[in-house]
Protein backbone atom coordinates (compact mmCIF):
# COMPACT_ATOMS: atom_id res chain seq x y z
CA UNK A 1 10.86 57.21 31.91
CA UNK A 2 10.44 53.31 33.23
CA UNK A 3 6.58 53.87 32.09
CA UNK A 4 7.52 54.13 29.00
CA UNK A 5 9.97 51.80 28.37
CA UNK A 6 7.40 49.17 29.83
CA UNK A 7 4.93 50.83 27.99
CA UNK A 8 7.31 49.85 24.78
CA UNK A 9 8.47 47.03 25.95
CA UNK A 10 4.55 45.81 25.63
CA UNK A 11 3.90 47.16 22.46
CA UNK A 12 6.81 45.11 20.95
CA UNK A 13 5.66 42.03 22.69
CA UNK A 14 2.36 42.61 20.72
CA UNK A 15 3.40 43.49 17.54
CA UNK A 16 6.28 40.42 17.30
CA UNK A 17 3.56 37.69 18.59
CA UNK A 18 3.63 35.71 15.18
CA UNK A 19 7.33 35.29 15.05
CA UNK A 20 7.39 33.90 18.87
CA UNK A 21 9.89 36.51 19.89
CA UNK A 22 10.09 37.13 23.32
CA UNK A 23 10.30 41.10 24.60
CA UNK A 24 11.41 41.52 28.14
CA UNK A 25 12.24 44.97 30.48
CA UNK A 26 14.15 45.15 33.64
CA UNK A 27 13.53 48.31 35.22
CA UNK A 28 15.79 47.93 38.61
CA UNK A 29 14.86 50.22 41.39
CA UNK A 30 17.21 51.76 43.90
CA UNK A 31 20.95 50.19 43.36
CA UNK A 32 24.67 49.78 45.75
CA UNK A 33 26.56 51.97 43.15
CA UNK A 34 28.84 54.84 44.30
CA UNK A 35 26.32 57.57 43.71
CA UNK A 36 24.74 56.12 46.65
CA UNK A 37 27.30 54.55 48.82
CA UNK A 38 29.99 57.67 49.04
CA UNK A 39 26.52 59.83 49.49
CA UNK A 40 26.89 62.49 52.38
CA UNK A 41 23.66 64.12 53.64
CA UNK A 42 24.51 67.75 53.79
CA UNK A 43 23.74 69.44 57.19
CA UNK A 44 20.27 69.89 58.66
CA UNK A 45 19.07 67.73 56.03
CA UNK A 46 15.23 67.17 56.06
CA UNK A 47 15.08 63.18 56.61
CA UNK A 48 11.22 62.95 56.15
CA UNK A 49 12.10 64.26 52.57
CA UNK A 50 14.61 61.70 51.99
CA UNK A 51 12.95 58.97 53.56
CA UNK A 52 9.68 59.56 51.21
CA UNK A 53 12.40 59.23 48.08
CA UNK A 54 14.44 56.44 49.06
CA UNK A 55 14.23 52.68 47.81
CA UNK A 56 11.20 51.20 50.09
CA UNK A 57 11.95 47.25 49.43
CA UNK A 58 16.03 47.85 50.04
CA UNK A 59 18.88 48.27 47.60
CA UNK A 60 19.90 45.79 44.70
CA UNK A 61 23.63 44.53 44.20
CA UNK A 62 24.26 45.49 40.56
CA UNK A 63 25.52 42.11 40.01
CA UNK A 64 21.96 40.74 40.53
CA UNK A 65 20.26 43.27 38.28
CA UNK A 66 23.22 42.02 35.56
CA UNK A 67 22.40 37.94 36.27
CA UNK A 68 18.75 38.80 35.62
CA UNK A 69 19.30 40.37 32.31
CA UNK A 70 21.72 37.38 31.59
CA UNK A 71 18.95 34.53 32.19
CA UNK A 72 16.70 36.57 29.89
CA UNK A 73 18.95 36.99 26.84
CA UNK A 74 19.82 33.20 27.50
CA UNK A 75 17.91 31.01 24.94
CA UNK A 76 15.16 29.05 26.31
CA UNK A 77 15.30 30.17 29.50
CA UNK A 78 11.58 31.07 30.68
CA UNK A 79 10.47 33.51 33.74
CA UNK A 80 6.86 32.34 34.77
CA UNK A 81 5.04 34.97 36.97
């Protein structure tokens, strides 16, 4: 599903070139919500399975996730990657 939102996301950037309107996507990976916080692993759980699904660079504060998409719907504010 993030494919094709970014996939979207692109294709809106392209068609709204000429009016200088800026199309941005956060896709956020794995996030400190409640789902995963309060999670219990039930017993005899197969860690190598879990391990292979779980968020490789860490978790994000939802907070941080919510100041990014803040910045961007600010008004001349400009990410350069």
């Amino acid at each position: 599903a993030k494919h094709a939102v970014v996939g979207l996301t692109r294709a809106l950037a392209v068609e709204f070139t000429r009016e200088r309107l800026r199309v941005n996507v956060v896709c956020p990976g794995g996030m400190l919500t409640p789902q995963v916080t309060d999670f219990t692993a039930p017993q005899d759980p197969d860690y190598k399975l879990i391990m292979r699904i779980a968020a490789p660079r860490g978790l994000m504060e939802p907070r941080d996730v919510a100041a990014v998409i803040a910045f961007l719907s600010t008004p001349g504010n400009q990410l350069v990657a």
